[in-house]
Protein backbone atom coordinates (compact mmCIF):
# COMPACT_ATOMS: atom_id res chain seq x y z
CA UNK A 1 41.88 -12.93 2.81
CA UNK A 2 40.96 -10.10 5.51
CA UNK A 3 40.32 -8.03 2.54
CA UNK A 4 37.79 -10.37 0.80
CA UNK A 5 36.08 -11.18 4.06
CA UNK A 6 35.80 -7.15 4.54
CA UNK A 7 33.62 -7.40 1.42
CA UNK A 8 31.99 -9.99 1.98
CA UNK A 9 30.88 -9.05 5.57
CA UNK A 10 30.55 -5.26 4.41
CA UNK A 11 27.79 -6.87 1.57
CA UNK A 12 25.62 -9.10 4.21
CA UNK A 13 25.78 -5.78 6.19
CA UNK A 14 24.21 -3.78 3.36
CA UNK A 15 21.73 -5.93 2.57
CA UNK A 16 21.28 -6.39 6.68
CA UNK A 17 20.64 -2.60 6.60
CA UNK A 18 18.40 -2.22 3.69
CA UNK A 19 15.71 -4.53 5.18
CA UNK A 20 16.03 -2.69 8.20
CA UNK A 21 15.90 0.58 6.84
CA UNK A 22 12.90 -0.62 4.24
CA UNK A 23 10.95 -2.22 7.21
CA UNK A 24 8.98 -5.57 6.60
CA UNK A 25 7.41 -4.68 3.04
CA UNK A 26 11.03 -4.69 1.88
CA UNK A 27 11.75 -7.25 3.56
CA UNK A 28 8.86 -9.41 2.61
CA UNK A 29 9.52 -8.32 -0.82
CA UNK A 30 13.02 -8.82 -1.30
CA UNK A 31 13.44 -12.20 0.67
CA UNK A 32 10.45 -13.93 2.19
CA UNK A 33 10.69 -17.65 -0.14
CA UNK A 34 6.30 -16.86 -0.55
CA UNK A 35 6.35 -13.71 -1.68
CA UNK A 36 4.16 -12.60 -4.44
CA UNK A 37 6.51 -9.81 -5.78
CA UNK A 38 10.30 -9.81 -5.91
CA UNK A 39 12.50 -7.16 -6.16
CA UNK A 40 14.36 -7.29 -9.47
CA UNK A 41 17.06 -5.18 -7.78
CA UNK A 42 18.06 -4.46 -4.24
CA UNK A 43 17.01 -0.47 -3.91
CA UNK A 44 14.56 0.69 -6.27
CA UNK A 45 13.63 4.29 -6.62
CA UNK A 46 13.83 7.14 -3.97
CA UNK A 47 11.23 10.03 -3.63
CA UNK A 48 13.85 12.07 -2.56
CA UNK A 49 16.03 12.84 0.83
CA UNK A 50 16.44 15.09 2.77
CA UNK A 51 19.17 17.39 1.20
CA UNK A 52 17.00 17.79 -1.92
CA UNK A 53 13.86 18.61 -0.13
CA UNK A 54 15.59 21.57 1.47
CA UNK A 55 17.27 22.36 -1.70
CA UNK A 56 14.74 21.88 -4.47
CA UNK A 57 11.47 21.42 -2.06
CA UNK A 58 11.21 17.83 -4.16
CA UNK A 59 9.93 15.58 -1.77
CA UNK A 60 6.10 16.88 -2.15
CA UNK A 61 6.51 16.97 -5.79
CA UNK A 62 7.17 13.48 -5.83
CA UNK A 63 5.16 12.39 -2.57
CA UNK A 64 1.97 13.83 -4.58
CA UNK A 65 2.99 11.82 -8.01
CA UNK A 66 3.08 8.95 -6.20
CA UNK A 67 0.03 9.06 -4.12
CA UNK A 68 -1.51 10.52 -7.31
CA UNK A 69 -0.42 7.42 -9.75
CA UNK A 70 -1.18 4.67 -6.59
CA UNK A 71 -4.56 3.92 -8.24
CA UNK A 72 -3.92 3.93 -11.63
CA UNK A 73 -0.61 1.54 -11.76
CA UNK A 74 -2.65 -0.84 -9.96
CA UNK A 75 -5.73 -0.72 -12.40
CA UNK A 76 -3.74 -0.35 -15.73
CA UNK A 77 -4.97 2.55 -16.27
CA UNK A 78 -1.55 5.04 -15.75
CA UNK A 79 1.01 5.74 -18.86
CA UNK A 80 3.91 7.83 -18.82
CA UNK A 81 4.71 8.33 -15.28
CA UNK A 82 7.66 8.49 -13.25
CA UNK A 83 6.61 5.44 -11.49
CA UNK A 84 5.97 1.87 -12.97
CA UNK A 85 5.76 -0.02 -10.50
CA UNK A 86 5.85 -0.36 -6.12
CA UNK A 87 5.07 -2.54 -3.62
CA UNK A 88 2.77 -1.45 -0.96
CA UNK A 89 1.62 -2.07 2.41
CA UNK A 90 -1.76 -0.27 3.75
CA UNK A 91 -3.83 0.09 7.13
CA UNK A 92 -7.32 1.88 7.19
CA UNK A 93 -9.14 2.38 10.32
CA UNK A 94 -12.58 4.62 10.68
CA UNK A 95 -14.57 4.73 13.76
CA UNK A 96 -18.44 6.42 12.41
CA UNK A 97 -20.93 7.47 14.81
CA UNK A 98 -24.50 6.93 12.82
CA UNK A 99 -27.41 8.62 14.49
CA UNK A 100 -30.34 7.02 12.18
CA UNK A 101 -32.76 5.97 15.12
CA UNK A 102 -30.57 5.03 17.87
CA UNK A 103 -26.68 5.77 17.97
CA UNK A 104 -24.57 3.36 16.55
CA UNK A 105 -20.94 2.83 16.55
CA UNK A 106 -19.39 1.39 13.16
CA UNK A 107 -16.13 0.71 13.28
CA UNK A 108 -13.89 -0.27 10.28
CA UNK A 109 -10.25 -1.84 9.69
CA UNK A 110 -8.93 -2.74 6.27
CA UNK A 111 -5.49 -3.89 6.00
CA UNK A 112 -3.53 -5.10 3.06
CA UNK A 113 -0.85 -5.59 0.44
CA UNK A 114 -0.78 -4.25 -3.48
CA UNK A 115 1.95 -5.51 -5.49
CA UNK A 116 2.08 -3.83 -9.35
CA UNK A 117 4.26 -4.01 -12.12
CA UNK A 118 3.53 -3.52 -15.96
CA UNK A 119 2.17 -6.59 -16.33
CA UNK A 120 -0.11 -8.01 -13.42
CA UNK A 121 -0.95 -6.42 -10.38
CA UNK A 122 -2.01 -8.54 -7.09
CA UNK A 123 -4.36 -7.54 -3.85
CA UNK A 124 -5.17 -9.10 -1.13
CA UNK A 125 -6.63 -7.69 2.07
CA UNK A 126 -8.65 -8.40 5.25
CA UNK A 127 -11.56 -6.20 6.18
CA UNK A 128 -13.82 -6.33 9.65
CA UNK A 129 -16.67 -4.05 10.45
CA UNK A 130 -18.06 -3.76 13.65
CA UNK A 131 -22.04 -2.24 13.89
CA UNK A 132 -23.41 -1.94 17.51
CA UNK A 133 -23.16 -5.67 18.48
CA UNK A 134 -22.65 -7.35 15.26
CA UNK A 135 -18.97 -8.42 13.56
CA UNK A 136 -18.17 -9.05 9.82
CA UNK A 137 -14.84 -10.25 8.69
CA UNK A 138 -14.16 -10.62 5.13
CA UNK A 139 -11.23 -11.37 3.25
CA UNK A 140 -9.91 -10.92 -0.32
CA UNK A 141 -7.18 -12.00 -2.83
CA UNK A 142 -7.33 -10.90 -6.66
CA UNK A 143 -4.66 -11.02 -9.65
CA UNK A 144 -5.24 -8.83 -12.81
CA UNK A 145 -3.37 -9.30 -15.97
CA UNK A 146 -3.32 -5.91 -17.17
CA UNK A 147 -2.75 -7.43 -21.17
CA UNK A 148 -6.35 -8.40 -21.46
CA UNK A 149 -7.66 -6.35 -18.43
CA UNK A 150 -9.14 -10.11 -16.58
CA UNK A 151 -9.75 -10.44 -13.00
CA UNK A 152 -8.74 -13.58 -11.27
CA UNK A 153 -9.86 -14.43 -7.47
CA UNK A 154 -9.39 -17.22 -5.07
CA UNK A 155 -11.77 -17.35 -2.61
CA UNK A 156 -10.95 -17.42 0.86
CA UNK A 157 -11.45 -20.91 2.80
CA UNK A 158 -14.58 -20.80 5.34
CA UNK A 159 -12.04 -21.90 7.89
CA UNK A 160 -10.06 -19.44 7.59
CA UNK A 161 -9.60 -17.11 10.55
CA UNK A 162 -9.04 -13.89 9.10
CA UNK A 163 -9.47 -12.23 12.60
CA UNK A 164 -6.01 -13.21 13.71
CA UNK A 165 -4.67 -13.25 10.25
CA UNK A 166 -2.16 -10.65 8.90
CA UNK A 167 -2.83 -10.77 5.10
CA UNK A 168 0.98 -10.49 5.16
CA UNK A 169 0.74 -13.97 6.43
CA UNK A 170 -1.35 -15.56 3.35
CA UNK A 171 1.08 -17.67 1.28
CA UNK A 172 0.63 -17.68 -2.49
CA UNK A 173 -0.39 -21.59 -2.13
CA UNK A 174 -0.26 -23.37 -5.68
CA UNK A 175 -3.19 -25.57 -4.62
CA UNK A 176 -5.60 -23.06 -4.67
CA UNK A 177 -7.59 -22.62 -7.38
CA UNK A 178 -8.30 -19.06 -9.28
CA UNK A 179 -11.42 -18.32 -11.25
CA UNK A 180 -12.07 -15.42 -13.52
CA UNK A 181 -13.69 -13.00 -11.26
CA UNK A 182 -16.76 -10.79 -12.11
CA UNK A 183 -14.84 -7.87 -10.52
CA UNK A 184 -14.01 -5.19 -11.73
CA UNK A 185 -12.79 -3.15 -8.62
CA UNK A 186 -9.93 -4.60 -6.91
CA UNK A 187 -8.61 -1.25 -5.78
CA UNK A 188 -9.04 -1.23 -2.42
CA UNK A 189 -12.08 1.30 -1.66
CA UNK A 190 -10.11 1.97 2.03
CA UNK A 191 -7.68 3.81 0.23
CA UNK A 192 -9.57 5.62 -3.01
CA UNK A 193 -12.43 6.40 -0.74
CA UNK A 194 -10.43 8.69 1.24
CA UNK A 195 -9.66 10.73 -1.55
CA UNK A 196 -6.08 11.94 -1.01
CA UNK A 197 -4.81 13.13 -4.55
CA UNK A 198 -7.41 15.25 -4.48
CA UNK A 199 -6.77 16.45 -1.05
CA UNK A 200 -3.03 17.41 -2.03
CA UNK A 201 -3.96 19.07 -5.31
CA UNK A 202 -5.39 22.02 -2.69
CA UNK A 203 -1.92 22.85 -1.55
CA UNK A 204 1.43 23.69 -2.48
CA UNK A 205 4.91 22.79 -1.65
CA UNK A 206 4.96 26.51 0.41
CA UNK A 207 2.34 24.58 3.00
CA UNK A 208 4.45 21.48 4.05
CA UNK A 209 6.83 21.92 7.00
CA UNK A 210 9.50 19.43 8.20
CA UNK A 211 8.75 17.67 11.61
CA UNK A 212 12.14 15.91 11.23
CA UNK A 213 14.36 16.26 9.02
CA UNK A 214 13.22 13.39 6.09
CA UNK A 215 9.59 14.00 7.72
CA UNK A 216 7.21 16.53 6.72
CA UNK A 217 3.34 17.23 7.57
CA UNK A 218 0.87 19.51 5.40
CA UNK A 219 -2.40 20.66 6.73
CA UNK A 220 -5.64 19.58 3.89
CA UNK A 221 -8.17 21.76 3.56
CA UNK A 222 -11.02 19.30 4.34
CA UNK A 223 -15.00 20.09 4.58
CA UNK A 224 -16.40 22.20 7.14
CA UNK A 225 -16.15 20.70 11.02
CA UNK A 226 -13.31 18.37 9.64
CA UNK A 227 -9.33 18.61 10.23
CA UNK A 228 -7.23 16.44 8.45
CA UNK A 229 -3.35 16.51 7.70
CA UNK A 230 -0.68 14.30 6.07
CA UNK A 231 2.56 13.31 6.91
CA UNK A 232 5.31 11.61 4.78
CA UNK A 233 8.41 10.46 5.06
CA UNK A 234 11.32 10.14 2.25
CA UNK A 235 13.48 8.20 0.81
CA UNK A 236 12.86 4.34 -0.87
CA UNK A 237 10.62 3.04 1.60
CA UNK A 238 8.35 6.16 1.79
CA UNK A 239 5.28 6.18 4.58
CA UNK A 240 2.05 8.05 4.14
CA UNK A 241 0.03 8.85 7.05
CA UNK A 242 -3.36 10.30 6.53
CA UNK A 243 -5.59 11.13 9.44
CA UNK A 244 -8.78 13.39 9.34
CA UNK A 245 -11.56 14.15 12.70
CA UNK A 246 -14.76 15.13 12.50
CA UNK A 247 -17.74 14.64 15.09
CA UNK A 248 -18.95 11.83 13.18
CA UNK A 249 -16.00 10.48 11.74
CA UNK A 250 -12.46 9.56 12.48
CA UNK A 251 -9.78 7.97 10.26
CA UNK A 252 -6.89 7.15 9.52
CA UNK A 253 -4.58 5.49 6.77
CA UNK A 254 -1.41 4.57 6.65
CA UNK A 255 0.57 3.75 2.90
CA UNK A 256 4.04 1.92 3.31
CA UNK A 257 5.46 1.77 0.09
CA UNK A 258 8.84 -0.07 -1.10
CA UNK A 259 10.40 -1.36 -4.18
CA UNK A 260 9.86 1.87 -6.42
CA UNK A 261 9.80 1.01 -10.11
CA UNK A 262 11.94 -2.34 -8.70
CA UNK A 263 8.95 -4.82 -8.05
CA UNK A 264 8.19 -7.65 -10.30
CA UNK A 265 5.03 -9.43 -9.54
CA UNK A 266 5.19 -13.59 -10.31
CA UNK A 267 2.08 -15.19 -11.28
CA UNK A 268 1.01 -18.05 -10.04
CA UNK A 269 1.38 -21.28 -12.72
CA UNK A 270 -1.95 -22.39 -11.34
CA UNK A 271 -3.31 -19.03 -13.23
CA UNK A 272 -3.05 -21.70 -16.10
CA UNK A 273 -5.81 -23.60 -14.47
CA UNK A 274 -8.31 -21.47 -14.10
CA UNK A 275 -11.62 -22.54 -13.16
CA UNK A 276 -14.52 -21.09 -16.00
């Protein structure tokens, strides 16, 4: 009996651990009852650790595939890559000094979840601008079922206060109707816009150095009057952090990633009645 309660309390503490060490995107992933995306297993893939970055300088290699394939799992548009599928948290925040006429102050916050597998992949995200005095909130939620390439949307209620809203908050509620959506770009533009595969193709594994050990930073060779730099962490439950300054423009992104080629996203049976 002690033995078998060994196990069973040695189990409960590896799960305990895993959400811990995954954060909340593995958690909300792996457990939460209104999840969009489960995890079909309870780890998932690893970009590496930090043994095998020392030894074979892998983390980069597979830091950049991932960052590099983000877009395309999510559109459909990736084939034969190491990576089928993740779960992924994201943060954007830009602060833009305009200086057409008077000087204006535009600051910008995106934050969101992706969820992608092989056959549907689901957004949703909140977005609010602020220019000089005036405030825009907007909020979005999209499915696409990558067999026939359609968009599906449900649009946001009115009522809804997306101010105080995490989008990790937004139940998949059956009683809201989808309609096929004119869309074609559900890719968040927070995250393409800033343009980091291409940033990483400019360097090599020889320009990353560890800040702690599973953590590394590389300096990007950005425009003229800009510095900007990336730091990663390993492991299944890899972070991204992206920041860039300029005189006119300061941002940053963050990418929390979990369930590596282990998500499975679960449509909604109310896709069934869709609205023409």
């Amino acid at each position: 009996m002690k033995k078998t309660g060994r196990v069973v309390l040695g189990t409960i503490g590896l799960i305990l651990s895993l959400a811990l060490a995954g954060g909340t995107v593995v958690y909300g992933t792996m457990f939460h009852k209104n999840a969009v995306a489960k995890s079909e297993g309870i780890i998932g893939a690893s970009t590496g650790n930090m043994f095998t970055d020392w030894t074979k300088m892998s983390g980069f290699n597979n830091t950049k595939a991932l960052i590099d394939v983000t877009e395309g799992l999510a559109e459909g548009t990736a084939e034969g890559t190491d990576y089928t599928s993740y779960s992924l948290s994201f943060a954007y925040n830009g602060t833009e000094t305009r200086t057409e006429g008077a000087e204006t102050i535009v600051n910008t916050s995106v934050d969101g979840v992706i969820y992608t597998d092989a056959n549907y992949t689901y957004v949703r995200y909140i977005q609010r601008v602020t220019n000089d005095r005036a405030i825009g909130t907007e909020g979005a939620e999209y499915i696409l079922v990558k067999s026939s390439s359609t968009v599906y949307e449900r649009k946001v209620d009115p009522s809804f206060d997306a101010i105080v809203t995490a989008p990790g908050d937004w139940s998949f509620a059956e009683s809201e109707g989808w309609t096929i959506s004119s869309q074609t770009e559900i890719f968040p533009a927070a995250i393409s816009d800033v343009g980091l595969p291409a940033l990483l193709a400019t360097v090599g594994s020889e320009n990353v150095f560890a800040v702690y050990p599973g953590e590394n930073k590389v300096e990007l060779a950005a425009a003229e009057g800009t510095e900007a730099s990336c730091r990663y962490t390993l492991g299944y439950a890899p972070l991204v952090s992206y920041s860039s300054y300029s005189s006119t423009l300061t941002e940053t992104l963050i990418l929390q990633y979990s369930a590596l080629n282990n998500t499975k996203v679960e449509a909604p049976a109310s896709l069934t009645e869709v609205k023409k």
